[in-house]
PDB file of N, CA and C in Angstrom:
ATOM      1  N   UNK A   1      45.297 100.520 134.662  1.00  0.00           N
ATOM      2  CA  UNK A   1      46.500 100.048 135.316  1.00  0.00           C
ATOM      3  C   UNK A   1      47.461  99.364 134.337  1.00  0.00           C
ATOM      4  N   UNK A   2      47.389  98.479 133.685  1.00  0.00           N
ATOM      5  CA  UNK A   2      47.688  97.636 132.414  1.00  0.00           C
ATOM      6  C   UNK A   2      48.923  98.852 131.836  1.00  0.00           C
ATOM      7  N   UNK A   3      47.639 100.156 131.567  1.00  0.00           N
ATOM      8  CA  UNK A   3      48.186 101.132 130.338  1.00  0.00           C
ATOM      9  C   UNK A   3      49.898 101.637 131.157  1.00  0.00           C
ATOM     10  N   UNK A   4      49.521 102.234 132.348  1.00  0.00           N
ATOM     11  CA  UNK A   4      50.694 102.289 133.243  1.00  0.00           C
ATOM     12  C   UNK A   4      52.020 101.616 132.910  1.00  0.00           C
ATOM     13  N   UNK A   5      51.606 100.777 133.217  1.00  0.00           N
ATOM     14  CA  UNK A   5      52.798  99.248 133.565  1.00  0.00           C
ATOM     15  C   UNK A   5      53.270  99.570 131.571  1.00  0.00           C
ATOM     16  N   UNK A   6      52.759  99.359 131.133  1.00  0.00           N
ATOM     17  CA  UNK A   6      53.232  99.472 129.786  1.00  0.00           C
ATOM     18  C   UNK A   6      54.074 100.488 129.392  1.00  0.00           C
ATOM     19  N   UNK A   7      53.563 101.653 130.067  1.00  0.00           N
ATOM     20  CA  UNK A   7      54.162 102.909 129.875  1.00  0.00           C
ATOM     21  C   UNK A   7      55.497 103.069 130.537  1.00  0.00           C
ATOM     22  N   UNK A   8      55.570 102.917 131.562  1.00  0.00           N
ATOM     23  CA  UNK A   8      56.690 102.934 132.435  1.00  0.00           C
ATOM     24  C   UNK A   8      57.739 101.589 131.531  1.00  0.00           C
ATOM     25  N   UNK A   9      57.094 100.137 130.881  1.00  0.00           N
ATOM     26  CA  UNK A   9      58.146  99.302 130.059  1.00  0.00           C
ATOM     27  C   UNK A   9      58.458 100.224 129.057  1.00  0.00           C
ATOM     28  N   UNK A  10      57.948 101.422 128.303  1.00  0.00           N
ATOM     29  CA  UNK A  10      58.518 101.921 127.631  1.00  0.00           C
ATOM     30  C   UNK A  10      59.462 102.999 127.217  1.00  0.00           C
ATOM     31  N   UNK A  11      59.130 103.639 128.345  1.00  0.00           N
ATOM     32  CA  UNK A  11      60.204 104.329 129.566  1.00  0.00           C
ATOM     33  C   UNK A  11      61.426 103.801 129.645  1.00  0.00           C
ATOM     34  N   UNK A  12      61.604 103.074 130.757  1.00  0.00           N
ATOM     35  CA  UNK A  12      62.322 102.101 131.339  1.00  0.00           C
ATOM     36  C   UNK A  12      62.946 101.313 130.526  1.00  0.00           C
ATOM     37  N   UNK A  13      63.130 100.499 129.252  1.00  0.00           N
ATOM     38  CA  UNK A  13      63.364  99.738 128.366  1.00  0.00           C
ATOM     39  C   UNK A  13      64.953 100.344 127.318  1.00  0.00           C
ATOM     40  N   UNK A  14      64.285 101.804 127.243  1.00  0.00           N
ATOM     41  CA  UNK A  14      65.628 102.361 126.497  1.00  0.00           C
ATOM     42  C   UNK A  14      66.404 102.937 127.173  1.00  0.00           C
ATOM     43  N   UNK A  15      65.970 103.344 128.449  1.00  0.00           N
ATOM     44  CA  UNK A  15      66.716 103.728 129.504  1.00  0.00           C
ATOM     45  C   UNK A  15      67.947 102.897 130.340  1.00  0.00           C
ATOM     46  N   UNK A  16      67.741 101.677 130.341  1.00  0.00           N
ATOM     47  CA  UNK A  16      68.463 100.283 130.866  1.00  0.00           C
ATOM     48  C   UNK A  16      69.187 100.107 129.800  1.00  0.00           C
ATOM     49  N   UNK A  17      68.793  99.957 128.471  1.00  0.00           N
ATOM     50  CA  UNK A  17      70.062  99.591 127.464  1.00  0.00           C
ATOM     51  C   UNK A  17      70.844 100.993 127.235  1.00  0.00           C
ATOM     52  N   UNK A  18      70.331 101.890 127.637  1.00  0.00           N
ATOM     53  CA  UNK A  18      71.793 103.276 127.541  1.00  0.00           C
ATOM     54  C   UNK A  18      72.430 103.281 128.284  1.00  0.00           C
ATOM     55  N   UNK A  19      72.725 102.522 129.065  1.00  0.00           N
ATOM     56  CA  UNK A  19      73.312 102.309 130.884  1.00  0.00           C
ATOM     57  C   UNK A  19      73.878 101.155 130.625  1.00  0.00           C
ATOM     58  N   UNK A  20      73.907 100.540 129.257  1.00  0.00           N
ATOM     59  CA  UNK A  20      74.585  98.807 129.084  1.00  0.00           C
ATOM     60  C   UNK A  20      75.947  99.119 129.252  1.00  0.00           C
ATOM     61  N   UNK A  21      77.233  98.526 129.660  1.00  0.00           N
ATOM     62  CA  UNK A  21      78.870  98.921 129.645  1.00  0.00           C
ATOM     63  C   UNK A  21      78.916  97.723 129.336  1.00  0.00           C
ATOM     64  N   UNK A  22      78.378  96.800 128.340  1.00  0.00           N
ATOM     65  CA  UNK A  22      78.892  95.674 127.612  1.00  0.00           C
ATOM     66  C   UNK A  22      79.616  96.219 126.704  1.00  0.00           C
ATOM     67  N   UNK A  23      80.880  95.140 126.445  1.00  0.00           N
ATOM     68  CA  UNK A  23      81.716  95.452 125.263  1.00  0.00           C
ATOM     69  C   UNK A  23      80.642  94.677 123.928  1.00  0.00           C
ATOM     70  N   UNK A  24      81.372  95.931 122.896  1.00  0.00           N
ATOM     71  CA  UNK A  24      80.802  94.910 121.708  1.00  0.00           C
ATOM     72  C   UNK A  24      81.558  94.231 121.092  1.00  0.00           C
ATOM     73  N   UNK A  25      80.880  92.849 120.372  1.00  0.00           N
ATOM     74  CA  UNK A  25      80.964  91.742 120.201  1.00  0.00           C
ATOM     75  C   UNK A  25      81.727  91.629 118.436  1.00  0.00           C
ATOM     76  N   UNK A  26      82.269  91.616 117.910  1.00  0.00           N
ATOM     77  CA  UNK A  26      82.720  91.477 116.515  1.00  0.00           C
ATOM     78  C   UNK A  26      82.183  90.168 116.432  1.00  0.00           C
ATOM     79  N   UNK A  27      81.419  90.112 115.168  1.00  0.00           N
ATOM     80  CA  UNK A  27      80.613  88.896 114.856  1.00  0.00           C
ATOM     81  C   UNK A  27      81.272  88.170 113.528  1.00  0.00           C
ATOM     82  N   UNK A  28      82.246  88.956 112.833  1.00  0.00           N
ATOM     83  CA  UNK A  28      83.078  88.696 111.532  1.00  0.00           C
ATOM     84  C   UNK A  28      83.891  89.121 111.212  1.00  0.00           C
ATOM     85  N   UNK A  29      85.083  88.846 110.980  1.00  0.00           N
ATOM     86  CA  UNK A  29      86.661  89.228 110.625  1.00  0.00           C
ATOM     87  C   UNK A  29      86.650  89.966 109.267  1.00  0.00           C
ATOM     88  N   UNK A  30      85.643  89.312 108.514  1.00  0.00           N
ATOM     89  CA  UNK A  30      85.772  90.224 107.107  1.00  0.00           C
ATOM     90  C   UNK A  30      86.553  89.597 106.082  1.00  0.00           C
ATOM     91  N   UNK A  31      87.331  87.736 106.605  1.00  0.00           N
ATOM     92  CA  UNK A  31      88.092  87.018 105.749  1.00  0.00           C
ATOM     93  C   UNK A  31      87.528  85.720 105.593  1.00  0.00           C
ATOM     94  N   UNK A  32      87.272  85.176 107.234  1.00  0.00           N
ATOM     95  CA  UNK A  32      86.584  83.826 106.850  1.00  0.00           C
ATOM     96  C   UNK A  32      85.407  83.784 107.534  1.00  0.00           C
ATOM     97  N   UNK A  33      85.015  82.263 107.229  1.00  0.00           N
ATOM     98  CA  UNK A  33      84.008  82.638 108.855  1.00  0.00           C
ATOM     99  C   UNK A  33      84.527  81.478 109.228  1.00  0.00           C
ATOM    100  N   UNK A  34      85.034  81.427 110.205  1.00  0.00           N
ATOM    101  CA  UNK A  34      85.827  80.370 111.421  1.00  0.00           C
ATOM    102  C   UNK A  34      84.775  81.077 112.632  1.00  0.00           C
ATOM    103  N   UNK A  35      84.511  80.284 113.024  1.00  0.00           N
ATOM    104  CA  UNK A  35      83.288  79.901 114.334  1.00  0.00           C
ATOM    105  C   UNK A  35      82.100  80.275 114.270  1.00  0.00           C
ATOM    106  N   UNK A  36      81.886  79.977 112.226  1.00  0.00           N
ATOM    107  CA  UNK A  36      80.320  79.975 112.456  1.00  0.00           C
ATOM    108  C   UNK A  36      80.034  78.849 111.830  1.00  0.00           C
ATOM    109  N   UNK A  37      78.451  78.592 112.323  1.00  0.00           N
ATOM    110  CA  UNK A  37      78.102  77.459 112.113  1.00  0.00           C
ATOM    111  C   UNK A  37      77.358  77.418 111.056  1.00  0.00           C
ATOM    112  N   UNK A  38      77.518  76.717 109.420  1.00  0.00           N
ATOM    113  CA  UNK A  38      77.323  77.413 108.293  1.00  0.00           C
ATOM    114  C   UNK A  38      77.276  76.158 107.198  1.00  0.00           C
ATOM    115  N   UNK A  39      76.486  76.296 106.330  1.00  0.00           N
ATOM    116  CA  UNK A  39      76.463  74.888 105.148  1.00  0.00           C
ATOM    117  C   UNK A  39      77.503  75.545 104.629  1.00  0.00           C
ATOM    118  N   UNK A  40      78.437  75.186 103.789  1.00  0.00           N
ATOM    119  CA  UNK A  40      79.999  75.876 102.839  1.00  0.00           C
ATOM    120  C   UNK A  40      78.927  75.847 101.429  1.00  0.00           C
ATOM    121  N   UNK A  41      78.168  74.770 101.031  1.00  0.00           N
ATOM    122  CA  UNK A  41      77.354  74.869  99.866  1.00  0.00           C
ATOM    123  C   UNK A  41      76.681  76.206  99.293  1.00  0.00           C
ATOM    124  N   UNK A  42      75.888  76.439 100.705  1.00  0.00           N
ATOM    125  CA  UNK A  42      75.171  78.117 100.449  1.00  0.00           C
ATOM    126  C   UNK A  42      76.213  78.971 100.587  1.00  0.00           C
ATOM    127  N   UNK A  43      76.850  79.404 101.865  1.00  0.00           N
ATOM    128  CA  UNK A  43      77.351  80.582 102.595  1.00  0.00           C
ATOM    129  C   UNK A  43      78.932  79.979 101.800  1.00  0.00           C
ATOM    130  N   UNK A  44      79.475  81.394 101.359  1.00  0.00           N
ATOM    131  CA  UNK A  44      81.329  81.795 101.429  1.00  0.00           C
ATOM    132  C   UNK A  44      81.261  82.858 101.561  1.00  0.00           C
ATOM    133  N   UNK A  45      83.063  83.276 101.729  1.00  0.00           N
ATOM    134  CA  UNK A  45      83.578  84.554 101.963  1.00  0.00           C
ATOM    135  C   UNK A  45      83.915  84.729 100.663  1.00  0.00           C
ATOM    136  N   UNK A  46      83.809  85.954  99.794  1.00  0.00           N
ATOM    137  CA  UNK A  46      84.223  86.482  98.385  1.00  0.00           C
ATOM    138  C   UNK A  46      84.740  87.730  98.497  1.00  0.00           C
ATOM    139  N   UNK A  47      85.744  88.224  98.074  1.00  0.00           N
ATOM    140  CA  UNK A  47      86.263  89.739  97.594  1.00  0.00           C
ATOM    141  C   UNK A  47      85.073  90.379  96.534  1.00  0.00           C
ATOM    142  N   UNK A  48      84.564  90.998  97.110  1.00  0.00           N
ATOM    143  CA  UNK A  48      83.746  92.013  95.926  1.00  0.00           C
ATOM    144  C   UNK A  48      84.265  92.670  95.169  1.00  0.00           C
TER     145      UNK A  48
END
């Protein structure tokens, strides 16, 4: 029974996120990082 239930979460699992109509999220502008939460010591933005 266990094996079932597992089977069907694995089924079911990629099936629900292909059906997501969330917008996606831009996580970085690509210039600064303004609204992340960040030591400036470690983390900057650099032109490669």
């Amino acid at each position: 029974m266990p094996m079932r239930k597992f089977t069907a979460l694995l089924v079911l699992c990629p099936l629900l996120a292909a059906f997501s109509h969330a917008e996606p999220v831009s996580l970085f502008n690509g210039k600064t990082l303004d609204g992340w939460d960040y030591d400036p010591a470690v983390w900057r933005v650099e032109d490669s």
